[in-house]
N, C-alpha and C. Protein backbone atom coordinates (compact mmCIF):
# COMPACT_ATOMS: atom_id res chain seq x y z
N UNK A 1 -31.90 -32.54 6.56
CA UNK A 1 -33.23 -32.42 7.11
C UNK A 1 -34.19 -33.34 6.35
N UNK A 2 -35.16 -34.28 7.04
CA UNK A 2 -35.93 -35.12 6.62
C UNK A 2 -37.37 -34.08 5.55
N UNK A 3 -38.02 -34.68 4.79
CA UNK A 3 -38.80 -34.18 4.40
C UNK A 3 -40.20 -35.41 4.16
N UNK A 4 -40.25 -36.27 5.18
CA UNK A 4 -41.54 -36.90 5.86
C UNK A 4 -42.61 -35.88 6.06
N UNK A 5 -43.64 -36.46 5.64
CA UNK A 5 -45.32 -35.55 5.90
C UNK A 5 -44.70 -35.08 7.64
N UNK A 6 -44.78 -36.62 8.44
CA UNK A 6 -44.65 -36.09 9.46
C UNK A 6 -43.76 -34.51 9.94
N UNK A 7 -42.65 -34.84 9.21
CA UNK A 7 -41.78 -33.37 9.56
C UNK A 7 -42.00 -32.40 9.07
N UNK A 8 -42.80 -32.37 8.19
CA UNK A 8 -43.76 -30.79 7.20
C UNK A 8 -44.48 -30.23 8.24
N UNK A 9 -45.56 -31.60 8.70
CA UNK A 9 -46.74 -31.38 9.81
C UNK A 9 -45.66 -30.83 11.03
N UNK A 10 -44.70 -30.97 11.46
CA UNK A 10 -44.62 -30.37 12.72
C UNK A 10 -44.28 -28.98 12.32
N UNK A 11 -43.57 -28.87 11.44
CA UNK A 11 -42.95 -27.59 10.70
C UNK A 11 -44.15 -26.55 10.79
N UNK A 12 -45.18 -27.13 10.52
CA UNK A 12 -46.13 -25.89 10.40
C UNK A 12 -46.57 -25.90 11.65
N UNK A 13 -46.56 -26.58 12.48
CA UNK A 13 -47.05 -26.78 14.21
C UNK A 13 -46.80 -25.45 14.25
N UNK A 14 -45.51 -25.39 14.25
CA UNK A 14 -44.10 -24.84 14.78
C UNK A 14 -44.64 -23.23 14.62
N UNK A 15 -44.87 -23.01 13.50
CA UNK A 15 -45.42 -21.87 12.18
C UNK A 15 -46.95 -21.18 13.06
N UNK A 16 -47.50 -22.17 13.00
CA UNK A 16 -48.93 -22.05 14.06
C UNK A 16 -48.73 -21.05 15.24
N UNK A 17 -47.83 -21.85 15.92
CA UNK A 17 -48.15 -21.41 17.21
C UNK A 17 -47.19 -19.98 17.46
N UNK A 18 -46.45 -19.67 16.57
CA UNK A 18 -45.51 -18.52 16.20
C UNK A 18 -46.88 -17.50 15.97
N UNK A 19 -47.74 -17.33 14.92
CA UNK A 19 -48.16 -17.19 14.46
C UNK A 19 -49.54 -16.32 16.07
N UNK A 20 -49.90 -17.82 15.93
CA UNK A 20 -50.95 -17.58 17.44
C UNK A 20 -49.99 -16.72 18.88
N UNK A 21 -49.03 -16.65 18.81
CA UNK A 21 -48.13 -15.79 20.28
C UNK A 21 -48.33 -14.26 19.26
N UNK A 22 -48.50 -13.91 18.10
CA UNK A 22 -48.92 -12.62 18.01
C UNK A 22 -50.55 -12.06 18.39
N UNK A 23 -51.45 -13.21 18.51
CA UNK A 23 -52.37 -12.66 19.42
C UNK A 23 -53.68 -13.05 17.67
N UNK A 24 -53.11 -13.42 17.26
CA UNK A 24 -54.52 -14.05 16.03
C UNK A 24 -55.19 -15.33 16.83
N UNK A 25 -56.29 -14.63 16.61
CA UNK A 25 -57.32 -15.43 17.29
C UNK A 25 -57.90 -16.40 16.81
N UNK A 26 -57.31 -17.07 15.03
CA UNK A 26 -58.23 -18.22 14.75
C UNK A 26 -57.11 -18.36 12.98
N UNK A 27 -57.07 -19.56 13.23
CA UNK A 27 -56.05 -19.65 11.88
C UNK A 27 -56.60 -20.61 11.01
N UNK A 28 -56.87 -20.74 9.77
CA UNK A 28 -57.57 -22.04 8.67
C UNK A 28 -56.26 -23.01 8.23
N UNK A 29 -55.93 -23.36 8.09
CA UNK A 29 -55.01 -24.29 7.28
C UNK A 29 -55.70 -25.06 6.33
N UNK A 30 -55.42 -25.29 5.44
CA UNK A 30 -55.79 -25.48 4.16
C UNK A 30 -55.25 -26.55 3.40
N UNK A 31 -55.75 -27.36 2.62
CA UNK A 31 -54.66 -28.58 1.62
C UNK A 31 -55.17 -28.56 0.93
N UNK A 32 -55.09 -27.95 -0.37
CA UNK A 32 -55.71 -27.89 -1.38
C UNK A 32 -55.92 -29.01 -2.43
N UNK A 33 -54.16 -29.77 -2.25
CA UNK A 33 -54.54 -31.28 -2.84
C UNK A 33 -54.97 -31.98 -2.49
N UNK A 34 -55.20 -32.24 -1.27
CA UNK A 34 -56.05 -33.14 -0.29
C UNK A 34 -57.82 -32.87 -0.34
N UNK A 35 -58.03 -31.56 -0.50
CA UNK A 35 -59.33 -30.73 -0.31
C UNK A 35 -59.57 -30.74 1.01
N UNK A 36 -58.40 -30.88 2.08
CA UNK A 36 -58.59 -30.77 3.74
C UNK A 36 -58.50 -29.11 4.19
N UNK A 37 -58.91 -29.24 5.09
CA UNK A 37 -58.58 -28.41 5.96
C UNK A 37 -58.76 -28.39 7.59
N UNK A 38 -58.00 -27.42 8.86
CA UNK A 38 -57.96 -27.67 9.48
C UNK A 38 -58.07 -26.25 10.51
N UNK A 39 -58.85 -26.09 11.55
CA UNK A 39 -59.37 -25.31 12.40
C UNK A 39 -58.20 -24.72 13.62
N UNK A 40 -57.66 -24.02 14.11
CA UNK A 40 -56.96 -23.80 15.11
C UNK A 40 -57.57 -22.87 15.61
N UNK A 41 -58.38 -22.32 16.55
CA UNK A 41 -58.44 -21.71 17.34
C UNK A 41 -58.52 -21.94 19.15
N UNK A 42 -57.86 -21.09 19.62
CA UNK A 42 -57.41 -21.16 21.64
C UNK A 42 -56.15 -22.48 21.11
N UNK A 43 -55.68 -22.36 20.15
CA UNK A 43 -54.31 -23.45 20.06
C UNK A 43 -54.21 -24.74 19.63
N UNK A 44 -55.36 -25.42 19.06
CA UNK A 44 -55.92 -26.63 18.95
C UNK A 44 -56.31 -26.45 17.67
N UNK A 45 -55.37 -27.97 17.01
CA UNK A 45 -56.33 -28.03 15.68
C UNK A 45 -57.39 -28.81 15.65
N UNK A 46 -57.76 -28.77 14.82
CA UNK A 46 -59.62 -29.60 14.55
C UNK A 46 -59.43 -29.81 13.24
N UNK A 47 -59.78 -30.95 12.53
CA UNK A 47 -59.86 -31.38 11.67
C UNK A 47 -61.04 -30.35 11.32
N UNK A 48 -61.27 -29.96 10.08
CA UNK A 48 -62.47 -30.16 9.15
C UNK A 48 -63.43 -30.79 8.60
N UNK A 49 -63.30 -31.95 9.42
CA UNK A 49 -64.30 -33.39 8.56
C UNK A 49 -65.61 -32.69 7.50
N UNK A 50 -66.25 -32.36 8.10
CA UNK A 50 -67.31 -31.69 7.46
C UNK A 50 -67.37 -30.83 6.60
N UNK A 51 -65.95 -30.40 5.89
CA UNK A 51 -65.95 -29.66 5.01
C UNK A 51 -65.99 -27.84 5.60
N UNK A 52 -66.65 -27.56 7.03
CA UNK A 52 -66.76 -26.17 7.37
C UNK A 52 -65.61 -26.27 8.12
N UNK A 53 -65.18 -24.70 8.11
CA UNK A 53 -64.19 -24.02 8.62
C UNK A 53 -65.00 -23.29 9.52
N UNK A 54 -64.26 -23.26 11.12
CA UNK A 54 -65.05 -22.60 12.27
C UNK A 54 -64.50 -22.07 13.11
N UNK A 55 -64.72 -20.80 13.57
CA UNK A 55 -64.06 -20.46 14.88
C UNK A 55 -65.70 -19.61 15.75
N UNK A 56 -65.20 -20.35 16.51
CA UNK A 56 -67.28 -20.20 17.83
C UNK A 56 -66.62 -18.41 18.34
N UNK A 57 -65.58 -18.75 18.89
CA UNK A 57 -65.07 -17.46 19.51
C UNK A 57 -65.43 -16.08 18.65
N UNK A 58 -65.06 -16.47 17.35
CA UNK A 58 -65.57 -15.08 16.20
C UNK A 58 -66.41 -15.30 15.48
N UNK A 59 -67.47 -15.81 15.89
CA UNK A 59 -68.52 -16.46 15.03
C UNK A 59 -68.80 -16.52 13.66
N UNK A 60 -67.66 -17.39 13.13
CA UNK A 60 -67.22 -17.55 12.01
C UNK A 60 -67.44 -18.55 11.45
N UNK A 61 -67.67 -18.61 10.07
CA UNK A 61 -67.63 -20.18 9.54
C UNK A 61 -67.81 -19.84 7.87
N UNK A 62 -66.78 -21.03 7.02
CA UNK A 62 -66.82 -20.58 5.88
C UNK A 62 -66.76 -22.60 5.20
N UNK A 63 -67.45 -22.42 4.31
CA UNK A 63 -66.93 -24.06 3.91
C UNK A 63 -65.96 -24.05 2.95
N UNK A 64 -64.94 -24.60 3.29
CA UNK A 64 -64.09 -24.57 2.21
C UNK A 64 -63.98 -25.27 1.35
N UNK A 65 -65.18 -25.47 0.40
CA UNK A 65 -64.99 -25.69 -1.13
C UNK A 65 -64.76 -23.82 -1.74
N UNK A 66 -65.17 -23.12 -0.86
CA UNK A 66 -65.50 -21.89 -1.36
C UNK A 66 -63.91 -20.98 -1.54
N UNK A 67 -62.76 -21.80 -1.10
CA UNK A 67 -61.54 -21.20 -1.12
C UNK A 67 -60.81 -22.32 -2.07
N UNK A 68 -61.18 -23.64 -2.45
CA UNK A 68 -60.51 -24.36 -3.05
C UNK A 68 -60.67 -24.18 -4.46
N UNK A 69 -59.37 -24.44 -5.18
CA UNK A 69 -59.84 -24.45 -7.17
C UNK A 69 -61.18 -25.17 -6.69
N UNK A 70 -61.15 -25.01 -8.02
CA UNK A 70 -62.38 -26.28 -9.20
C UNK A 70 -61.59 -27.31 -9.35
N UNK A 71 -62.08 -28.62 -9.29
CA UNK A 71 -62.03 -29.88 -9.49
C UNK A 71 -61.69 -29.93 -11.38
């Protein structure tokens, strides 16, 4: 089995949408070495550019420096 970013990234696709067929309505993904993160909610990721984490549906929003270590 390859271990390319690319094949991690689908791996967790994979993980996601497992995840979303139990009926969770909004998932964060997180990179802590990167300081990324990424939005899934209705099945779709969204980058984080902006640093906030969002779901409109549960009117939610958190910025994630607030879940990452300290620098």
């Amino acid at each position: 089995s390859s271990d390319l970013p690319e094949d991690r990234w689908s791996r967790v696709q994979k993980r996601l949408e497992e995840i979303a067929a139990f009926g969770v309505p909004a998932i964060w993904v997180v990179d802590p070495y990167a300081r990324e993160a990424w939005t899934s909610c209705d099945g779709q990721m969204v980058h984080a550019a902006d640093g906030v984490l969002r779901c409109a549906e549960l009117d939610l929003e958190l910025n994630i420096a607030e879940v990452l270590p300290e620098e």
